[in-house]
Protein backbone atom coordinates (compact mmCIF):
# COMPACT_ATOMS: atom_id res chain seq x y z
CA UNK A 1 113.66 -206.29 -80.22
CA UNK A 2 114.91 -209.36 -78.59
CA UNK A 3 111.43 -209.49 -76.48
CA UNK A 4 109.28 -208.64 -79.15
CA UNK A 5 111.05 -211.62 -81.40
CA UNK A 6 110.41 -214.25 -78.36
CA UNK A 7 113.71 -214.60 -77.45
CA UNK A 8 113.70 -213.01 -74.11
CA UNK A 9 115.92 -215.07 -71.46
CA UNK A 10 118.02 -217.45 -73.83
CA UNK A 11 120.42 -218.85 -72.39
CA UNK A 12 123.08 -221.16 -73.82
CA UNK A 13 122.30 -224.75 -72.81
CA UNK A 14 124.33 -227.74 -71.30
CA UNK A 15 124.67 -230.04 -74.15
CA UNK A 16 126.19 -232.52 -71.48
CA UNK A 17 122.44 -231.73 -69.72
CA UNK A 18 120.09 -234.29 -68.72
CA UNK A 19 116.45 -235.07 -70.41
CA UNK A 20 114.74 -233.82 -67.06
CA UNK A 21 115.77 -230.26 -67.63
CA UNK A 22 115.07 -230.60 -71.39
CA UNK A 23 111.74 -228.95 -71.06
CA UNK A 24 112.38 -226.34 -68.62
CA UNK A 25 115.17 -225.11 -71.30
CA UNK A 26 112.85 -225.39 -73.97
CA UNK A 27 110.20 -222.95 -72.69
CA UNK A 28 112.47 -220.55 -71.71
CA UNK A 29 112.13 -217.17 -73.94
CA UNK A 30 108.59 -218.55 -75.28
CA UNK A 31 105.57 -216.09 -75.10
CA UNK A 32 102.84 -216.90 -72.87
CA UNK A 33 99.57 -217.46 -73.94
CA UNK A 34 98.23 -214.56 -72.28
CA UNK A 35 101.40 -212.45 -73.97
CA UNK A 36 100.11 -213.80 -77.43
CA UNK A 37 96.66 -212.52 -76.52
CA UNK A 38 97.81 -208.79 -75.36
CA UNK A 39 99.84 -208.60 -78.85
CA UNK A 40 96.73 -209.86 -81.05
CA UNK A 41 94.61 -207.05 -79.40
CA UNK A 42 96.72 -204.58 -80.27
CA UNK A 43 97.76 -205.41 -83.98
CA UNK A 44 93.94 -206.10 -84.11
CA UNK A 45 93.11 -202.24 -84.49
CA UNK A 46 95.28 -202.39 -87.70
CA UNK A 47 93.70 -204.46 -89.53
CA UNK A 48 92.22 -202.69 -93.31
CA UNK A 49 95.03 -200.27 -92.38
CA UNK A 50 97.64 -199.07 -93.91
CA UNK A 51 100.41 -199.76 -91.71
CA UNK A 52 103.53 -198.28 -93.27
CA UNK A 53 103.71 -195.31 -91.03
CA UNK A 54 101.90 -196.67 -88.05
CA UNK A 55 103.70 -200.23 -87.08
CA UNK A 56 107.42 -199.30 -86.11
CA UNK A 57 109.18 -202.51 -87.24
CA UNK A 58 112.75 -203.70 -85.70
CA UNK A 59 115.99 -202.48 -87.46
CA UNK A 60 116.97 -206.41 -87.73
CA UNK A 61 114.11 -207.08 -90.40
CA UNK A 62 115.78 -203.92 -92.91
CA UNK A 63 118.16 -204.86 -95.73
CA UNK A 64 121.37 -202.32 -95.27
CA UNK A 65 120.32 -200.68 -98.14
CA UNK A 66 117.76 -197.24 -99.26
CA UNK A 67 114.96 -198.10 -101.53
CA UNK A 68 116.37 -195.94 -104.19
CA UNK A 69 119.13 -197.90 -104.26
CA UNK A 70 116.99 -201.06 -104.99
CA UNK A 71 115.52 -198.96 -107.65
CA UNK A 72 119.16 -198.72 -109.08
CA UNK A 73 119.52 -202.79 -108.87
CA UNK A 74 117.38 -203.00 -111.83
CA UNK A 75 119.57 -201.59 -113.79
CA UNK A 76 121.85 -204.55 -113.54
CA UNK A 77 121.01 -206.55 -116.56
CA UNK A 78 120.29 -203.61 -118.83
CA UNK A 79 122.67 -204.29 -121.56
CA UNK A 80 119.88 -206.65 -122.81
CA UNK A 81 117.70 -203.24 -123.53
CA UNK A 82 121.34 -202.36 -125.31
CA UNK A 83 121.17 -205.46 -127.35
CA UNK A 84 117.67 -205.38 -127.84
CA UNK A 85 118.26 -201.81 -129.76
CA UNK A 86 120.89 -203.11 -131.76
CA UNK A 87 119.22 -205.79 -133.23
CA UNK A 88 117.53 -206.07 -136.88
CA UNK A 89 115.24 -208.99 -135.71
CA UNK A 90 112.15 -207.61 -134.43
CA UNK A 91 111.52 -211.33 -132.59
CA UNK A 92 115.45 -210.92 -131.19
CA UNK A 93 114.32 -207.98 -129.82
CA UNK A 94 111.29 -208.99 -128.31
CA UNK A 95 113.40 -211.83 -126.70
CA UNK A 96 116.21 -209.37 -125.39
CA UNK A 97 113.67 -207.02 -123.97
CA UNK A 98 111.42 -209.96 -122.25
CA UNK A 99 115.14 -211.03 -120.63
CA UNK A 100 115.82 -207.64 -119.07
CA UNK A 101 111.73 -207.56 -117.56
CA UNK A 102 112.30 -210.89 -116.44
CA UNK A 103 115.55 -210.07 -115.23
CA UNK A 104 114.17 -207.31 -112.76
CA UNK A 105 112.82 -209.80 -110.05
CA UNK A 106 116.72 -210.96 -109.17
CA UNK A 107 116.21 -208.09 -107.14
CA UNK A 108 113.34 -209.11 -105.34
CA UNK A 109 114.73 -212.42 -104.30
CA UNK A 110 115.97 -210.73 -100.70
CA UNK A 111 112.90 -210.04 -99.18
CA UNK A 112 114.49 -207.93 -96.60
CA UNK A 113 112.72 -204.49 -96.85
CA UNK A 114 115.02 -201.46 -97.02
CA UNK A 115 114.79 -198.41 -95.64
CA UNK A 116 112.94 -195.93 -96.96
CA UNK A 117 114.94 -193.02 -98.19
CA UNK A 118 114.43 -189.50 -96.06
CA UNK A 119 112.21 -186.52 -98.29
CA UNK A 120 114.54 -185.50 -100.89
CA UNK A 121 117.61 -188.18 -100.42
CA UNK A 122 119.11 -188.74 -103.77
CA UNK A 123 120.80 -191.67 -105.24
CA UNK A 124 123.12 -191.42 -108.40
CA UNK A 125 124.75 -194.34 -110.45
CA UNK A 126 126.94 -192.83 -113.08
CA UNK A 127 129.10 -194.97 -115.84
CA UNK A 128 127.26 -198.39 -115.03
CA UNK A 129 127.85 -200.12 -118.41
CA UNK A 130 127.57 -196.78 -119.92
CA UNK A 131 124.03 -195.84 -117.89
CA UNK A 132 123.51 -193.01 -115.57
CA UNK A 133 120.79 -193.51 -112.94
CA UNK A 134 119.51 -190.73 -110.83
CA UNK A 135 116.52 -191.14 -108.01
CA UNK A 136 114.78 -189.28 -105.57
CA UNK A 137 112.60 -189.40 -102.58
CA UNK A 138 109.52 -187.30 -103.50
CA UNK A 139 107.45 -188.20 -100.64
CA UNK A 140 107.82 -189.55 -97.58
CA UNK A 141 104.28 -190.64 -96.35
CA UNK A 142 103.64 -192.21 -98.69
CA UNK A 143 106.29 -193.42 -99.67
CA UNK A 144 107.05 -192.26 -103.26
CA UNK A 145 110.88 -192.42 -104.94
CA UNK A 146 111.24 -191.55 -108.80
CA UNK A 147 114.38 -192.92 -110.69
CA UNK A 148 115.91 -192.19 -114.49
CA UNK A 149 117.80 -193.89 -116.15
CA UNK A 150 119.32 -193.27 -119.84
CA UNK A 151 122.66 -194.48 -122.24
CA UNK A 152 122.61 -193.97 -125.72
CA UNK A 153 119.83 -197.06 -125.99
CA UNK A 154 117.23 -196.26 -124.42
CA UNK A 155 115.64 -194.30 -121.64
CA UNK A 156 113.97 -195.45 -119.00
CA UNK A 157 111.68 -193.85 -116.11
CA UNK A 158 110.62 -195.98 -113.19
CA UNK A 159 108.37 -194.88 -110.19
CA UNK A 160 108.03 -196.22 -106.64
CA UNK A 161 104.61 -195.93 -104.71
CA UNK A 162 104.70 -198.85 -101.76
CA UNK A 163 101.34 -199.35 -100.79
CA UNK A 164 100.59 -201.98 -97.77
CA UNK A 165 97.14 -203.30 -95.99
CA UNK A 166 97.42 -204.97 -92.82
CA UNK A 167 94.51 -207.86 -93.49
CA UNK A 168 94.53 -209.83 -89.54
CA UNK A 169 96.55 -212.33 -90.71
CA UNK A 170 98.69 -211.60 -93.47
CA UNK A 171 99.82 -208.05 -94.72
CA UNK A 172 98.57 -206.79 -98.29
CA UNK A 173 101.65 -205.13 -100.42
């Protein structure tokens, strides 16, 4: 990981050290031209790909958490959907329910990617706020997760079909 990342040979250095070794230090752990070259050619055959099950990424890049769990997350704010229900003022709903879709992307402000759950993992959140949450892997390549979620308010069904394209120099999602 550490050579793949550039940061092969770093050593710590001598902050009491001279300018003439400043440069030497500096290009230590840097990729050489002909190393950038090598790595183009090979992520070159991916590109119009889809690369979630051929590029093996490094573990450092993955949030600590399964992707049914960030399914769950969305659940956070959904005593707006409660409120929404329990209103008389169709424009007080609108505005409760517009909250809780807006509310959804707190989750996608880590841009970590998690792991994707194995075929068949299950994830259950029971008594959040009076919701119970239940999600499954369904298929692993690709990967698909389905998630339910239901209180006394509402119901609410939410599928998850991650889709990638690798396009030469930036990556399609």
């Amino acid at each position: 990981v550490s050579r793949l990342l550039g940061y092969e040979g770093v050593e710590v250095i001598n902050p009491e050290g001279g300018k003439d070794d400043a440069e030497e230090e500096a290009q230590r752990g840097r990729w050489k031209q002909e190393e950038r070259d090598g790595y183009w050619k090979m992520m070159h055959k991916y590109i119009g790909s889809d690369v979630t099950s051929m590029v093996t990424l490094p573990v450092i890049i993955f949030e600590p958490m399964t992707m049914l769990q960030k399914m769950a997350e969305l659940m956070e704010y959904s005593h707006l959907l409660d409120l929404a229900d329990e209103s008389e003022d169709p424009y007080m709903r609108l505005v409760y329910a517009s909250s809780w879709a807006i509310s959804v992307y707190f989750a996608y402000q880590r841009t970590w990617k998690p792991f994707n759950p194995i075929l068949g993992e299950t994830y259950e959140m029971v008594n959040h706020g009076g919701i119970t949450f239940l999600a499954e892997q369904v298929s692993h390549h690709p990967p698909m997760s389905a998630g339910h979620a239901e209180n006394e308010h509402f119901t609410y069904d939410v599928t998850s079909k991650l889709k990638t394209k690798f396009l030469g120099n930036s990556v399609d999602v």
